[in-house]
PDB file of N, CA and C in Angstrom:
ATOM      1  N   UNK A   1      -7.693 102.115-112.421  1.00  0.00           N
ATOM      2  CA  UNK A   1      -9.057 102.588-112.395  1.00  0.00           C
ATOM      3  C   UNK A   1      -9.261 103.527-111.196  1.00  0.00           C
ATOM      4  N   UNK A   2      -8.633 102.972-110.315  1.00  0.00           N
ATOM      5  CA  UNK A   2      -8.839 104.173-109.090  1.00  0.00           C
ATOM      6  C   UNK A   2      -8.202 105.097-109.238  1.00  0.00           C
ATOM      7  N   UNK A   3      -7.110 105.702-109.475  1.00  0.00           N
ATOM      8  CA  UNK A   3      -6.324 106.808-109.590  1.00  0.00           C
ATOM      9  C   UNK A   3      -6.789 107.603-110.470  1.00  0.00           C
ATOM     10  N   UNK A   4      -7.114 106.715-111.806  1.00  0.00           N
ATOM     11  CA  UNK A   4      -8.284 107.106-113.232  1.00  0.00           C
ATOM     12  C   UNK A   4      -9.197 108.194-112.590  1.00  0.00           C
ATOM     13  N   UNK A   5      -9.689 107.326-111.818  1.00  0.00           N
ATOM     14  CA  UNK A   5     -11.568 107.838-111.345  1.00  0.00           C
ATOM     15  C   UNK A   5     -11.196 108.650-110.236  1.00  0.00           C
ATOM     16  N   UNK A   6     -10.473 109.038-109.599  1.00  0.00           N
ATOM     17  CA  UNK A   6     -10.583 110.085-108.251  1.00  0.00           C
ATOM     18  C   UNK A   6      -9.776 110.858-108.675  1.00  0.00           C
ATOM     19  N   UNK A   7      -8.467 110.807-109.513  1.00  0.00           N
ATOM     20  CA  UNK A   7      -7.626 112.051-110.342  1.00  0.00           C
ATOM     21  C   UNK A   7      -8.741 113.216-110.800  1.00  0.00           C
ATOM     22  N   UNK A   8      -9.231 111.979-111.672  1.00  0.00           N
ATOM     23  CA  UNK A   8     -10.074 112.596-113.029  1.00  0.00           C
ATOM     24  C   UNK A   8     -11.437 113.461-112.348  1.00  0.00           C
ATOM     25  N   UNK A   9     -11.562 112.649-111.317  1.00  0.00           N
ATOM     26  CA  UNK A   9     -13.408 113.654-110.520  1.00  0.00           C
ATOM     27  C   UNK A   9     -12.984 114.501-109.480  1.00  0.00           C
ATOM     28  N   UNK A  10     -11.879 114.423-108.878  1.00  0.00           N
ATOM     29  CA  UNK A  10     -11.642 115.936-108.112  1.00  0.00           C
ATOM     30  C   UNK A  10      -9.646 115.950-107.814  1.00  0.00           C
ATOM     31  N   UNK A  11      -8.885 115.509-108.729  1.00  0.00           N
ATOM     32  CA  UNK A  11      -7.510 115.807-108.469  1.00  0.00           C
ATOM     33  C   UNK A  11      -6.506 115.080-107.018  1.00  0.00           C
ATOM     34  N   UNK A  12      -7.937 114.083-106.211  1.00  0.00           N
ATOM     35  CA  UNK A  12      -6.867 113.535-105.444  1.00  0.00           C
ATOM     36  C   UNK A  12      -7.441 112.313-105.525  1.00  0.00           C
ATOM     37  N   UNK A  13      -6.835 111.509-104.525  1.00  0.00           N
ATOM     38  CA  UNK A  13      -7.289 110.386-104.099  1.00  0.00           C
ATOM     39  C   UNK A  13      -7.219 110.314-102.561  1.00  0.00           C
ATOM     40  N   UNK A  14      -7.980 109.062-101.824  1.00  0.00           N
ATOM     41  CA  UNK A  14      -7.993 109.334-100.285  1.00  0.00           C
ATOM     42  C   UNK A  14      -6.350 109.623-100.181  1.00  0.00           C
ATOM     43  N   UNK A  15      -5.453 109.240-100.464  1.00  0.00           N
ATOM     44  CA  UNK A  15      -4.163 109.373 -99.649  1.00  0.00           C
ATOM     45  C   UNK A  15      -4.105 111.050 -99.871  1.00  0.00           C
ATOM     46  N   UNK A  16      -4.012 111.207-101.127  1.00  0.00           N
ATOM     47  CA  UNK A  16      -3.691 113.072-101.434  1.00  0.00           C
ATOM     48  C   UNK A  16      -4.991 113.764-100.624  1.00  0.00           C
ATOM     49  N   UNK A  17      -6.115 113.390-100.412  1.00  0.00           N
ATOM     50  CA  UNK A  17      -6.697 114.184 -99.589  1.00  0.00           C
ATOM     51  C   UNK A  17      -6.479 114.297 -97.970  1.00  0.00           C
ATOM     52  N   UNK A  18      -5.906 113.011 -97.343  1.00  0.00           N
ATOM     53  CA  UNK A  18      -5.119 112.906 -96.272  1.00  0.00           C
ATOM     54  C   UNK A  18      -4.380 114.169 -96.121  1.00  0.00           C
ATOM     55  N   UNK A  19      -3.278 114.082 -96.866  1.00  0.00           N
ATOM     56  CA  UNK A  19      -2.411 114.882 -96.838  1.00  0.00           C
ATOM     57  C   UNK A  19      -2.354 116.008 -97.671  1.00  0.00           C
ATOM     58  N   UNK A  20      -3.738 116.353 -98.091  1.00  0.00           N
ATOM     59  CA  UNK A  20      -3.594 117.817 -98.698  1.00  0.00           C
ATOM     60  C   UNK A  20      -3.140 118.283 -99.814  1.00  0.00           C
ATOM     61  N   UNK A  21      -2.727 117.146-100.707  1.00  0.00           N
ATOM     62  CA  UNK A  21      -2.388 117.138-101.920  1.00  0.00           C
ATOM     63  C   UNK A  21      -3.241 117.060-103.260  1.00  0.00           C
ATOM     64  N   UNK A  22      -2.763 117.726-104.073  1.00  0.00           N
ATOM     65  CA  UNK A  22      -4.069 118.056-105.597  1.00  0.00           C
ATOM     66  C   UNK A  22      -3.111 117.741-106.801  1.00  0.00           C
ATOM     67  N   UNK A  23      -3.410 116.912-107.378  1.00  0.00           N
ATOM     68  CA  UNK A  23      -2.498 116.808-108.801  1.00  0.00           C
ATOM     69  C   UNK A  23      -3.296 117.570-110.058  1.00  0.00           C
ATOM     70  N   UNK A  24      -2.825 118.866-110.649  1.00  0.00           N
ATOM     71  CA  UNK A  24      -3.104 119.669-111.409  1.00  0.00           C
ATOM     72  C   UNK A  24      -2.278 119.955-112.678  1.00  0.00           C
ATOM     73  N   UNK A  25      -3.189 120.179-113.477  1.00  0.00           N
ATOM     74  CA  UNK A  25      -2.163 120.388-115.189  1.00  0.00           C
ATOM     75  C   UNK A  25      -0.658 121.135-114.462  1.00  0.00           C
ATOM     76  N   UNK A  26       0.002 121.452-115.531  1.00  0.00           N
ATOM     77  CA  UNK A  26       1.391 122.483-115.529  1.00  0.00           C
ATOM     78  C   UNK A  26       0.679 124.094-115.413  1.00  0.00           C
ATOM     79  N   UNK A  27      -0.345 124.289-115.887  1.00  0.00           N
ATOM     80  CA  UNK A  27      -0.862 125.334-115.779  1.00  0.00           C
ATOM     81  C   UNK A  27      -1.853 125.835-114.795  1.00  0.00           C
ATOM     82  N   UNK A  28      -2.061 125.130-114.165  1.00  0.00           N
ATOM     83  CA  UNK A  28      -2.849 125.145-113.068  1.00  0.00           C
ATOM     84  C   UNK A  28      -4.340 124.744-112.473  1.00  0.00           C
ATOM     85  N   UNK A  29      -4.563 124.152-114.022  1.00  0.00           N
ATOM     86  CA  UNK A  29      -5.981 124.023-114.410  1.00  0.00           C
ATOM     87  C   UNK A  29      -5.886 122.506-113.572  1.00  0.00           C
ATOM     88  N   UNK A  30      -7.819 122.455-113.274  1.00  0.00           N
ATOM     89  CA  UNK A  30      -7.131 120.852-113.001  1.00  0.00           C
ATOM     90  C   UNK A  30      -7.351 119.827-114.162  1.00  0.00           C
ATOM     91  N   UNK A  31      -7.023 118.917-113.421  1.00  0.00           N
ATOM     92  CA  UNK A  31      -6.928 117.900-114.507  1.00  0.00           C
ATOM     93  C   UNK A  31      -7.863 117.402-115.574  1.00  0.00           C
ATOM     94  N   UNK A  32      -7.968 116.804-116.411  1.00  0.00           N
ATOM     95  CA  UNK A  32      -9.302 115.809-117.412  1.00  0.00           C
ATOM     96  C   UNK A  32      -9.416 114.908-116.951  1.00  0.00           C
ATOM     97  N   UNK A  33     -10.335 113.844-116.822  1.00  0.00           N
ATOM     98  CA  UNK A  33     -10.561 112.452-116.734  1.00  0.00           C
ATOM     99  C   UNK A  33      -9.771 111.879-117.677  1.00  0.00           C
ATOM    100  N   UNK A  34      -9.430 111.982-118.759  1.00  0.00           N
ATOM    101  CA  UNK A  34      -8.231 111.539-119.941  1.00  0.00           C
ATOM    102  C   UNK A  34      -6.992 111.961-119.563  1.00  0.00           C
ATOM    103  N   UNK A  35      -6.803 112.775-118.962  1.00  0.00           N
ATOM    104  CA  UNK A  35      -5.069 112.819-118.250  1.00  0.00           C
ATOM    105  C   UNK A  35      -5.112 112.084-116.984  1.00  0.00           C
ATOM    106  N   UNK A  36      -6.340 112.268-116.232  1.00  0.00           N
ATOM    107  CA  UNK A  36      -5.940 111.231-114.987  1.00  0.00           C
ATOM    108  C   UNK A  36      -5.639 109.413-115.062  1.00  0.00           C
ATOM    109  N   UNK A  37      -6.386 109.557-116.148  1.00  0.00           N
ATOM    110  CA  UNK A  37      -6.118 108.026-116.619  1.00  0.00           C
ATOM    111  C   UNK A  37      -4.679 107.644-117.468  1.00  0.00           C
ATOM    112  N   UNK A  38      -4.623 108.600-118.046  1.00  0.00           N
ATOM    113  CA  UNK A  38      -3.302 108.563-118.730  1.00  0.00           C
ATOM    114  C   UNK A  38      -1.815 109.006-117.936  1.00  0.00           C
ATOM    115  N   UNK A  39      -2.384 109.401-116.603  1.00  0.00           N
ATOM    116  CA  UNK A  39      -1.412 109.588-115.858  1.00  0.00           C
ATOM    117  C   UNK A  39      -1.153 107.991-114.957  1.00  0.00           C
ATOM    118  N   UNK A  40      -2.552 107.581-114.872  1.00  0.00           N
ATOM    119  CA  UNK A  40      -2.494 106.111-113.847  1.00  0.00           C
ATOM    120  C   UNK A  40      -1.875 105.328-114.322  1.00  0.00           C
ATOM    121  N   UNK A  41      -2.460 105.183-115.909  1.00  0.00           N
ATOM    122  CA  UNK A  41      -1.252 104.153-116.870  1.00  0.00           C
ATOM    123  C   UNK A  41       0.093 104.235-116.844  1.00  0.00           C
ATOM    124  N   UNK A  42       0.742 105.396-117.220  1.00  0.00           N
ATOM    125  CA  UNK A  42       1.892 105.635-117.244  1.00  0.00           C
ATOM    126  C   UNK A  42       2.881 105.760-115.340  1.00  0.00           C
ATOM    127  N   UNK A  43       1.952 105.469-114.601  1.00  0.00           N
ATOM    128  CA  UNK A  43       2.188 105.647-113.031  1.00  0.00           C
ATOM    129  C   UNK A  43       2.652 103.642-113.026  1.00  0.00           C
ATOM    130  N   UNK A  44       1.696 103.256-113.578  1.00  0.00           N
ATOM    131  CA  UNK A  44       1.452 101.827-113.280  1.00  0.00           C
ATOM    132  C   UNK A  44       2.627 100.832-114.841  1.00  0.00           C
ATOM    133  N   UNK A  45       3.290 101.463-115.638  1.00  0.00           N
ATOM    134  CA  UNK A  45       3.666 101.286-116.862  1.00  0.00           C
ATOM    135  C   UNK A  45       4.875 100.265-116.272  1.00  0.00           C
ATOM    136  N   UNK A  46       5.441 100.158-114.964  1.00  0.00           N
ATOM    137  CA  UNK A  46       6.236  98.919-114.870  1.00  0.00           C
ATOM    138  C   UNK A  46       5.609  97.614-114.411  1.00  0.00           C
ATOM    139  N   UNK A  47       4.035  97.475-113.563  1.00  0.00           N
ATOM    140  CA  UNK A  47       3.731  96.658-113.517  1.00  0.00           C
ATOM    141  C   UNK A  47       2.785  95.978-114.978  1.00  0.00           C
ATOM    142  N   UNK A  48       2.376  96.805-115.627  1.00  0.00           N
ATOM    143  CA  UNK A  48       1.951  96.769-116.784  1.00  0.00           C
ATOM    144  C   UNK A  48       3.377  95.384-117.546  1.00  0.00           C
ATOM    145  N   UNK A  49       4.449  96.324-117.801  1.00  0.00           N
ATOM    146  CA  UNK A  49       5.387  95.937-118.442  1.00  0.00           C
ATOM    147  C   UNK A  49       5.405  94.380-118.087  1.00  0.00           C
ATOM    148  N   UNK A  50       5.773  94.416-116.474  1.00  0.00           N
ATOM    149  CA  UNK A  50       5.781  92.892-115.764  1.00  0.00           C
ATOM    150  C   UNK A  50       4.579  91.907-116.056  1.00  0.00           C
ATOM    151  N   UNK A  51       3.647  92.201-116.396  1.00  0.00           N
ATOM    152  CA  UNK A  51       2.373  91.381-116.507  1.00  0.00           C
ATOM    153  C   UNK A  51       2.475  91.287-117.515  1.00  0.00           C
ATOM    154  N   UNK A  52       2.831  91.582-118.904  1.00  0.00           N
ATOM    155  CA  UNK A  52       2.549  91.254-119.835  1.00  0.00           C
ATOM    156  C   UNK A  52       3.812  90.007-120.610  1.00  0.00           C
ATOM    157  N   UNK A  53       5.057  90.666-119.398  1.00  0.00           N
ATOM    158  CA  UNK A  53       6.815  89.469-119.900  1.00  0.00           C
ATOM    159  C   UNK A  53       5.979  88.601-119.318  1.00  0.00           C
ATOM    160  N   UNK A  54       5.345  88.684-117.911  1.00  0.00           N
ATOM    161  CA  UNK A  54       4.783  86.992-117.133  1.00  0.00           C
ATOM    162  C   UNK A  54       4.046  86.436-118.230  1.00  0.00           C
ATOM    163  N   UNK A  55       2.917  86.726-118.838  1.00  0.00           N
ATOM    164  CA  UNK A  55       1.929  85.904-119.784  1.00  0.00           C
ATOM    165  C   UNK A  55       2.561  85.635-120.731  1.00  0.00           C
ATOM    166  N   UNK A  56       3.195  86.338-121.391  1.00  0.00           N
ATOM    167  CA  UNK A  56       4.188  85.664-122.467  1.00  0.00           C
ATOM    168  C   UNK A  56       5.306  84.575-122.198  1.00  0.00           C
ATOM    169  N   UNK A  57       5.834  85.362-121.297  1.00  0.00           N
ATOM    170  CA  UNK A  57       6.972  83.969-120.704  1.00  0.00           C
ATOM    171  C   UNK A  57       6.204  82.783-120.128  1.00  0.00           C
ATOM    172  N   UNK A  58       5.337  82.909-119.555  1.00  0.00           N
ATOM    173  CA  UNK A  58       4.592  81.548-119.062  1.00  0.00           C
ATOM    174  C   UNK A  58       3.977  80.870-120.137  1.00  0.00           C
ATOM    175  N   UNK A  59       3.180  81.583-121.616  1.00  0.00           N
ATOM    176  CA  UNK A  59       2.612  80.713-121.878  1.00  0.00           C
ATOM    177  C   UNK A  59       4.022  79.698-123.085  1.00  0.00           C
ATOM    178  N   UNK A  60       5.391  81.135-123.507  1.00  0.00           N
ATOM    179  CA  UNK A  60       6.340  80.011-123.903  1.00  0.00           C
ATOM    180  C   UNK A  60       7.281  79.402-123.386  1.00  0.00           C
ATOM    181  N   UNK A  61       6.697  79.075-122.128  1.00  0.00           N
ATOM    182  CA  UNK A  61       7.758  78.513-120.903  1.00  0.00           C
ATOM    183  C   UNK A  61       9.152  79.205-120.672  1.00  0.00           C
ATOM    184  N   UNK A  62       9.369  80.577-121.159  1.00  0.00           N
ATOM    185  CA  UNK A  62      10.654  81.122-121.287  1.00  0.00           C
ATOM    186  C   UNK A  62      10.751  81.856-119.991  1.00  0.00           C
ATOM    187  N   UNK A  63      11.764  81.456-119.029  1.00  0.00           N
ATOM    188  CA  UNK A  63      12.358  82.409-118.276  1.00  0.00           C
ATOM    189  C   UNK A  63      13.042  83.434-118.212  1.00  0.00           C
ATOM    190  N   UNK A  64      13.570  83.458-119.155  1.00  0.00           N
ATOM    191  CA  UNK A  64      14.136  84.770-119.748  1.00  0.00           C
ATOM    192  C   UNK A  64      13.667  85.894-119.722  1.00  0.00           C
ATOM    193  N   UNK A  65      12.136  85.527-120.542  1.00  0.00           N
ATOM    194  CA  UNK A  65      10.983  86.241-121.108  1.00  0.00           C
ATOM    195  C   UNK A  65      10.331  87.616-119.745  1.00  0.00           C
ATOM    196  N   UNK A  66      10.361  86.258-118.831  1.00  0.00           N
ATOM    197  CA  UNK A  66       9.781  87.153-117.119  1.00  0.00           C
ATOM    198  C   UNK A  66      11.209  88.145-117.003  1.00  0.00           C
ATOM    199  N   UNK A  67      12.285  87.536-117.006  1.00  0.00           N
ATOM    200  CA  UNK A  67      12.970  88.468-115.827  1.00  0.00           C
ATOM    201  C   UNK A  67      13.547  89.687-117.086  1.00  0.00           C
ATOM    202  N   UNK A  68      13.570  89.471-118.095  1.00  0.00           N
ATOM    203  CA  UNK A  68      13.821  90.944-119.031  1.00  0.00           C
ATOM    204  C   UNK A  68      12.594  91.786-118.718  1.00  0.00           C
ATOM    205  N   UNK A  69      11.527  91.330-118.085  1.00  0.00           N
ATOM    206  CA  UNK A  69      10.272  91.958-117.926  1.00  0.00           C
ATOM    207  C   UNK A  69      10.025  92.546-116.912  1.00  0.00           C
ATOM    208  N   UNK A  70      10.939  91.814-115.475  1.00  0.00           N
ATOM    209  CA  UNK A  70      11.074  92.479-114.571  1.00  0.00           C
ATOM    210  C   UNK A  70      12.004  93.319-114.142  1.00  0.00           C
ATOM    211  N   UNK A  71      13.219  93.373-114.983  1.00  0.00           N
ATOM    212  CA  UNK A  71      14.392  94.013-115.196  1.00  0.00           C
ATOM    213  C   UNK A  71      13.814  95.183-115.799  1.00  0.00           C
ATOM    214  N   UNK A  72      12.941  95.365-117.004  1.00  0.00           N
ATOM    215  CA  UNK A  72      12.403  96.490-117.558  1.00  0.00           C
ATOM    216  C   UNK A  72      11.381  97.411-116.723  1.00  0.00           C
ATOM    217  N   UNK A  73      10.552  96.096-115.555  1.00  0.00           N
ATOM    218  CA  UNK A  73       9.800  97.057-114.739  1.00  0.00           C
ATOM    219  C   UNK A  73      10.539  97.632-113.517  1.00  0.00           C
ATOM    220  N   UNK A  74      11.555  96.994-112.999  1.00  0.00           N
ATOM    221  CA  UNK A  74      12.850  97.733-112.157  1.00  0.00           C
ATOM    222  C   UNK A  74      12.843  99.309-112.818  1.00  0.00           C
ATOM    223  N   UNK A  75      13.590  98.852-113.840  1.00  0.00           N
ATOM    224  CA  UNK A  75      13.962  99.819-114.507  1.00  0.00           C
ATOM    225  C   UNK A  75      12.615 101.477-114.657  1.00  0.00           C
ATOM    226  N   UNK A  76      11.608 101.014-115.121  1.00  0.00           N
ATOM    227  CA  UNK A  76      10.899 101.989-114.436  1.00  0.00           C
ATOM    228  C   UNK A  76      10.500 102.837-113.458  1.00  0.00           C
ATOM    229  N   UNK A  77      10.408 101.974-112.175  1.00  0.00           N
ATOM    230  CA  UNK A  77      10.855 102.684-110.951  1.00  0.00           C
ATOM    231  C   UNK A  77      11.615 102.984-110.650  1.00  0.00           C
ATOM    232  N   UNK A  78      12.518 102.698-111.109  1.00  0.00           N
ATOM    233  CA  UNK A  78      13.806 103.429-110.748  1.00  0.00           C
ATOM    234  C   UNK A  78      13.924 105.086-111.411  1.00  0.00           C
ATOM    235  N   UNK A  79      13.478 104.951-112.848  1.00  0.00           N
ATOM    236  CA  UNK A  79      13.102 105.979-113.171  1.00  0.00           C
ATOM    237  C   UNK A  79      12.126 107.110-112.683  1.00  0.00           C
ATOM    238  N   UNK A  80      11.384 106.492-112.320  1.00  0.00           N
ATOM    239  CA  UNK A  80      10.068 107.307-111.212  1.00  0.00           C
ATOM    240  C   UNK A  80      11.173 108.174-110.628  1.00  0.00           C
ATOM    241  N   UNK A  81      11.712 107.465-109.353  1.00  0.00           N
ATOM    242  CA  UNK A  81      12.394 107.583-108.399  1.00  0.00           C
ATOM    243  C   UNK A  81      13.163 109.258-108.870  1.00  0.00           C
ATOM    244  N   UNK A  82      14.547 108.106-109.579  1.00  0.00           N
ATOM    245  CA  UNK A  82      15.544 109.534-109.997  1.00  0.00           C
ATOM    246  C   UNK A  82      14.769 110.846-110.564  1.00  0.00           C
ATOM    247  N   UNK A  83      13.753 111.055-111.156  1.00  0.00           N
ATOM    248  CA  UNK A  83      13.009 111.862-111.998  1.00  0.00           C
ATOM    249  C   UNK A  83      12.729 113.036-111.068  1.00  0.00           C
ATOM    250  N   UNK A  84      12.209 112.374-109.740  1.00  0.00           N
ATOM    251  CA  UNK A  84      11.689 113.217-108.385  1.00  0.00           C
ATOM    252  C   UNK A  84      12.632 113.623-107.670  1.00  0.00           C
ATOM    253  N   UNK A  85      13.719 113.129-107.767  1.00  0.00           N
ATOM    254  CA  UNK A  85      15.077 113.177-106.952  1.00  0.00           C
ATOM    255  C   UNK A  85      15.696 114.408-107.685  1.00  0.00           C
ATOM    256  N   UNK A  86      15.952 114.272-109.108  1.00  0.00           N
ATOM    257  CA  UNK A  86      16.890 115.591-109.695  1.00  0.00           C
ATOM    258  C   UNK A  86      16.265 116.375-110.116  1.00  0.00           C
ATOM    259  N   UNK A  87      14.669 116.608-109.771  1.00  0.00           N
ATOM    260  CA  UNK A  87      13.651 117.959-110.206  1.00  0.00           C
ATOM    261  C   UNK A  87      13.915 118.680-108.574  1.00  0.00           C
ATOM    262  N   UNK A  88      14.471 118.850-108.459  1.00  0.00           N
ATOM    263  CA  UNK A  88      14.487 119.644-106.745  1.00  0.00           C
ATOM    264  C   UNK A  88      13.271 120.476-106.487  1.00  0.00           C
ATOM    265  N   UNK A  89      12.985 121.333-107.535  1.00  0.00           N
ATOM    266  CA  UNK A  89      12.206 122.733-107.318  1.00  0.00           C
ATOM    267  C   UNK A  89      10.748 122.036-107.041  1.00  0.00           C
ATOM    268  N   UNK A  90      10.220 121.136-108.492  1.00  0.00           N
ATOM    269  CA  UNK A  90       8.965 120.771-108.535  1.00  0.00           C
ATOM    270  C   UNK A  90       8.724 119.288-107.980  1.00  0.00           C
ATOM    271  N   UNK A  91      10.029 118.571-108.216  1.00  0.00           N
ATOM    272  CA  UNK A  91       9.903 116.785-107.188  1.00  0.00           C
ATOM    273  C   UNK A  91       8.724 116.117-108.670  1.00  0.00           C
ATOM    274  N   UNK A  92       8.921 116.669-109.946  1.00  0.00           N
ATOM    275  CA  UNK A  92       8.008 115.975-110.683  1.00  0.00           C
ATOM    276  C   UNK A  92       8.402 114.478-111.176  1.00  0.00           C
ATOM    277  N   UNK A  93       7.540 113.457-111.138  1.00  0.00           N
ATOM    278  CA  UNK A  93       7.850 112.186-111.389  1.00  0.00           C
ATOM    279  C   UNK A  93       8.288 112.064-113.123  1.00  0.00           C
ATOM    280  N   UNK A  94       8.293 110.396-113.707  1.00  0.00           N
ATOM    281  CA  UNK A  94       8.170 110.282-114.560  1.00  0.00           C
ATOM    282  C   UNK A  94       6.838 110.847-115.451  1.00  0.00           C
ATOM    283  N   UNK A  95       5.711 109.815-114.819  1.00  0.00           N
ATOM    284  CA  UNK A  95       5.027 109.705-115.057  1.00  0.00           C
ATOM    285  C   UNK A  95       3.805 111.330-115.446  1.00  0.00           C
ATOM    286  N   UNK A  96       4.051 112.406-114.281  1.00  0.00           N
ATOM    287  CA  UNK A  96       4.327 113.939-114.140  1.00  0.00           C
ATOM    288  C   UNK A  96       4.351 114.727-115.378  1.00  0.00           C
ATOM    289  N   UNK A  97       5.672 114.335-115.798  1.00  0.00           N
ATOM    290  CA  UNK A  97       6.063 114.508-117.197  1.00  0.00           C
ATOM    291  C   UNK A  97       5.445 114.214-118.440  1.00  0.00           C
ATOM    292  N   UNK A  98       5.444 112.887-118.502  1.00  0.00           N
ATOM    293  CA  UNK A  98       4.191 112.343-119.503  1.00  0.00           C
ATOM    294  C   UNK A  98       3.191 112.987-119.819  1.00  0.00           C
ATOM    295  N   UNK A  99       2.322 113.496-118.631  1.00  0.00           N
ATOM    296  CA  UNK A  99       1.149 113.678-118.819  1.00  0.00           C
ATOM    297  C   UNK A  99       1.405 115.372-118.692  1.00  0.00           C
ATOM    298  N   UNK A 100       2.007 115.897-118.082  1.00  0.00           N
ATOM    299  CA  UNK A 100       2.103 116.763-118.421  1.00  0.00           C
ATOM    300  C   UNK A 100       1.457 118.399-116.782  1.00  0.00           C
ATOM    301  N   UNK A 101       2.023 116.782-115.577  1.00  0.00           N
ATOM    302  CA  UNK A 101       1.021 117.277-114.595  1.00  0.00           C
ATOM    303  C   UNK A 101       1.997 117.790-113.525  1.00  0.00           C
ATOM    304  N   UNK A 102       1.182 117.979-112.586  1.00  0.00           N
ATOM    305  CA  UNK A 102       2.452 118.159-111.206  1.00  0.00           C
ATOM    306  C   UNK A 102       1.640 118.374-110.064  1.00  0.00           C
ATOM    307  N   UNK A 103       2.131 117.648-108.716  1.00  0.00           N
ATOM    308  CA  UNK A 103       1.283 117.283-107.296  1.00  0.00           C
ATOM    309  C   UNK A 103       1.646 118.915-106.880  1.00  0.00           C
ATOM    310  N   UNK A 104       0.922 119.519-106.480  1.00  0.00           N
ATOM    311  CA  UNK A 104       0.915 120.562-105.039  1.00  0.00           C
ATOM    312  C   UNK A 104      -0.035 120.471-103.911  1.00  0.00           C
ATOM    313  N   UNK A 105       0.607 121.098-102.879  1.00  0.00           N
ATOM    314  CA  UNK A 105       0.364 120.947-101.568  1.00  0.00           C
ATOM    315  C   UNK A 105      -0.672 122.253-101.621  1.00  0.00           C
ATOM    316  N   UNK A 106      -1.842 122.140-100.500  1.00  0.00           N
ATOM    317  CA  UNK A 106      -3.009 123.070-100.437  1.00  0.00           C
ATOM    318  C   UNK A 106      -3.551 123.469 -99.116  1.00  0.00           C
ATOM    319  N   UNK A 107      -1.904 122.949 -98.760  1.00  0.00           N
ATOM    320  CA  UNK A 107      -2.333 123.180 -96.687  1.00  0.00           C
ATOM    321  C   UNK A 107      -1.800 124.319 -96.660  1.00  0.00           C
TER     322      UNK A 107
END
């Protein structure tokens, strides 16, 4: 909801305004309130993942259930990670991609 609501009403949030940062379409436009949210989801899509193996695995007592859930939300960040790592030029995330966005600097 926060990333949602301060993406979506002016392209940062307190940290990106700290530091001077604007998350804007690929084209330069800024963003929608429907991409900023759809960017938060897909930002947040491994703890998502993890919360939903926990309620299931807890309510069928399966342990399994959690750690394929946390293995899958690993697995997301990790993806984040490498995504920003082998875009050299633009440093665009997973999540970036998805939506179809990309952070620049405005200092």
């Amino acid at each position: 909801l926060y990333f949602g609501l301060l993406h979506g009403w002016h392209g940062q949030s307190v940290g990106k305004m700290v530091g001077k940062l604007r998350v804007i379409n690929m084209d330069g436009t800024a963003i929608s309130q429907s991409t900023a949210f759809a960017r938060a989801v897909a930002y947040t899509a491994g703890n998502i993942i993890m919360v939903i193996a926990a309620i299931i695995g807890g309510l069928a007592n399966n342990l399994v259930i959690i750690e394929i859930g946390a293995f899958a939300a690993g697995g997301w960040g990790l993806a984040e990670v490498m995504f920003a790592l082998a875009d050299t030029r633009t440093q665009r995330t997973l999540h970036d991609r998805i939506c179809s966005t990309r952070v620049i600097y405005e200092g």
